[in-house]
Protein backbone atom coordinates (compact mmCIF):
# COMPACT_ATOMS: atom_id res chain seq x y z
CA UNK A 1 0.00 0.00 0.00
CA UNK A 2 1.28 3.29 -0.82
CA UNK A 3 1.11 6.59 1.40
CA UNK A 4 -1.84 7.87 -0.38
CA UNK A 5 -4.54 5.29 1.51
CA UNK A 6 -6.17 2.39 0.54
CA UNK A 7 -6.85 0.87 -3.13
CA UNK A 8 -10.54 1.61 -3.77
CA UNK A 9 -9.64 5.41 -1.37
CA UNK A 10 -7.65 5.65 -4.59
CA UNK A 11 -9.84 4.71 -6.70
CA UNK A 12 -13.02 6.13 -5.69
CA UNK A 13 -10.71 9.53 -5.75
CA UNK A 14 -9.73 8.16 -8.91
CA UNK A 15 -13.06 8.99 -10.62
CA UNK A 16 -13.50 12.35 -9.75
CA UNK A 17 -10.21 12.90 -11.93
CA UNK A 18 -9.75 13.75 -15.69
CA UNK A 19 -7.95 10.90 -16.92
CA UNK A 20 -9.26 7.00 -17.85
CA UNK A 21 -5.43 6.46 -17.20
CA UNK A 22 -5.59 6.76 -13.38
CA UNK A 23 -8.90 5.34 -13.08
CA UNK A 24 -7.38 2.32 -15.56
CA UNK A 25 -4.38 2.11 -12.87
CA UNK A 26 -6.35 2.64 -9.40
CA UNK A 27 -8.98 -0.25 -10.79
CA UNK A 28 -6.42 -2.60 -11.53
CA UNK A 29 -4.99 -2.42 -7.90
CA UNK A 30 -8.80 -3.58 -6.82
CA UNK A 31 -9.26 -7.54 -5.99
CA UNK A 32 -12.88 -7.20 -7.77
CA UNK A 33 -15.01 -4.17 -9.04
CA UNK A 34 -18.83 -4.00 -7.66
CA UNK A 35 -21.12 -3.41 -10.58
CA UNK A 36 -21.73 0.23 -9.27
CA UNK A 37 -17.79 1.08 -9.58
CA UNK A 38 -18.07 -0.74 -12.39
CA UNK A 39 -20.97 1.73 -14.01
CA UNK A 40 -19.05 4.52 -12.73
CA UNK A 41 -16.47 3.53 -14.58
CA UNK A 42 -18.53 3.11 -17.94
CA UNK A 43 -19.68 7.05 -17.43
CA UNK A 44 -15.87 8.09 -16.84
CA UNK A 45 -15.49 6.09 -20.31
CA UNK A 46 -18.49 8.22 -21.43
CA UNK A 47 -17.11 11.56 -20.35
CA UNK A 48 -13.09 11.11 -21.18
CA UNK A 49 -13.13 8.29 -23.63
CA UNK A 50 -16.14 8.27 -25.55
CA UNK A 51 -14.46 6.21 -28.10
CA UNK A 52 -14.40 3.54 -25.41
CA UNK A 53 -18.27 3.78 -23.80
CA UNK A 54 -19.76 1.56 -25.76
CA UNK A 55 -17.45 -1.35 -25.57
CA UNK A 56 -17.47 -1.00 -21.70
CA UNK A 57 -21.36 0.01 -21.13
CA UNK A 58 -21.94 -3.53 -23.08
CA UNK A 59 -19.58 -5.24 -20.79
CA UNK A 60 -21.36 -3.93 -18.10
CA UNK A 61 -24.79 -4.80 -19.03
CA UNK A 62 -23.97 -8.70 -19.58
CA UNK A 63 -21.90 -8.20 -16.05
CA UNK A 64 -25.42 -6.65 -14.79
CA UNK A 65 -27.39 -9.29 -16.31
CA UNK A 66 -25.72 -12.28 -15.14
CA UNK A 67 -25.39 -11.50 -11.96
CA UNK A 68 -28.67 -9.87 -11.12
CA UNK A 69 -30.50 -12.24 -13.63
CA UNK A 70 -32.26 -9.81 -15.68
CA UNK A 71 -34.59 -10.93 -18.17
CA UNK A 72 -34.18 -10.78 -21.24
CA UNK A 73 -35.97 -7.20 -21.66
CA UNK A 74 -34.90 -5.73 -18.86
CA UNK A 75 -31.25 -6.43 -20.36
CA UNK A 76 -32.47 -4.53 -23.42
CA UNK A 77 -33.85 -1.88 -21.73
CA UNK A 78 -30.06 -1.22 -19.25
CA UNK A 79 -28.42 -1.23 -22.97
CA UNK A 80 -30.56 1.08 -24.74
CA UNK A 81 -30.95 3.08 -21.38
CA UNK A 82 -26.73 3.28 -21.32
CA UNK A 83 -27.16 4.37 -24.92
CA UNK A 84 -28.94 6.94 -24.59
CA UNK A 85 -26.90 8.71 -22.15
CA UNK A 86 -24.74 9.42 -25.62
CA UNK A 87 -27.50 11.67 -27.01
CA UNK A 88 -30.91 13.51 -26.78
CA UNK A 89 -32.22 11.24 -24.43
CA UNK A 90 -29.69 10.96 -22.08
CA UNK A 91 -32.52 12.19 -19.39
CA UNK A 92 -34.63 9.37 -20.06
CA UNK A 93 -31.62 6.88 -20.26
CA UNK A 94 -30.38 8.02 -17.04
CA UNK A 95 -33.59 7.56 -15.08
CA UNK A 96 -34.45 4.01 -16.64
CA UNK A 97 -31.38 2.88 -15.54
CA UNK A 98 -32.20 4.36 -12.51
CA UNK A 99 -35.20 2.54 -11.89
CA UNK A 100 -34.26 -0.57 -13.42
CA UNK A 101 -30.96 -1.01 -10.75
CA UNK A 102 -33.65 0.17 -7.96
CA UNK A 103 -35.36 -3.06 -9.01
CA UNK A 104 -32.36 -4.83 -8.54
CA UNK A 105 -31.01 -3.58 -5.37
CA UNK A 106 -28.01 -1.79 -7.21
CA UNK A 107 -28.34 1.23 -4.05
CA UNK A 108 -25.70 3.40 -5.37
CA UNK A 109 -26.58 3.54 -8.96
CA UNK A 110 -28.98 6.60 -8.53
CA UNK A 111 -26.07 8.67 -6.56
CA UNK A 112 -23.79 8.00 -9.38
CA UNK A 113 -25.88 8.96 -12.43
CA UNK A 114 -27.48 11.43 -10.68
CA UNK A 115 -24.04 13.10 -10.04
CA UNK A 116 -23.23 12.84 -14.05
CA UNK A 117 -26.38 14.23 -14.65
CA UNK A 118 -25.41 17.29 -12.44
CA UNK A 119 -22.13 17.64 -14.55
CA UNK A 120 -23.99 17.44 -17.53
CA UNK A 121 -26.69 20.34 -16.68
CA UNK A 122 -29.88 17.69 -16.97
CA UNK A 123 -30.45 17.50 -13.31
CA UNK A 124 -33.83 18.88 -12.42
C-alpha cells in the first residue's frame, strides 16, 4: 500500500479525476469491481473516452445481467438506457437505468448517475 490510503480510497478519488489512465491504474490495484464502480467507470469512459463507452457500457450490461439475472428485456432496456446517455435522451436513459438497478437492489446507482447528470446540466 502506498502513502496515499487504501486501493478503492484511490480509486473512488480516482473517478473524480480527468484521466481514464488513473482510473485504468487505481482499478487494476482492486481484488474485484462491484457493478456500481463498475458503471461509474462506464460514465468516466463516457465523459473522457467516448471512443471507449460503448465497448465497456456492453460489458457492463452482460456483467449486470448475469449476476442480477435480468430478463431478457430488462437487459435490453439497461443497454438502450446506457445508450442513450450518448445523445438527446440521455434524461430518459439516465432515469431508466435508474429505476431498473432500484429493481435490482443496485443502491448506489442513482447517486452515481445522478451526479453525471449534475455535470452534464440535466439534473432537475
Amino acid at each position: 500500500m502506498t502513502s496515499d490510503g487504501r486501493p478503492y480510497a484511490r480509486f473512488r478519488r480516482a473517478l473524480g479525476g480527468p484521466s481514464i489512465a488513473v482510473i485504468r491504474s487505481a482499478a487494476a490495484e482492486l481484488e474485484q469491481i462491484e457493478l456500481e464502480d463498475g458503471l461509474a467507470i462506464c460514465i468516466a469512459f463516457l465523459e473522457l473516452e467516448p471512443a471507449t463507452f460503448p465497448r465497456a457500457a456492453t460489458r457492463w450490461v452482460a456483467r449486470l445481467s448475469l449476476e442480477r439475472r435480468l430478463t431478457l428485456p430488462e437487459s435490453q432496456l439497461a443497454l438502450a438506457a446506457l445508450a442513450a446517455l450518448d445523445g438527446p435522451a440521455a434524461r430518459a436513459g439516465a432515469e431508466a437505468l435508474i429505476e431498473l438497478s432500484a429493481q435490482h437492489r443496485l443502491t448506489r446507482v442513482e447517486a452515481i448517475v445522478g451526479g453525471w447528470l449534475e455535470r452534464k446540466g440535466l439534473a432537475d
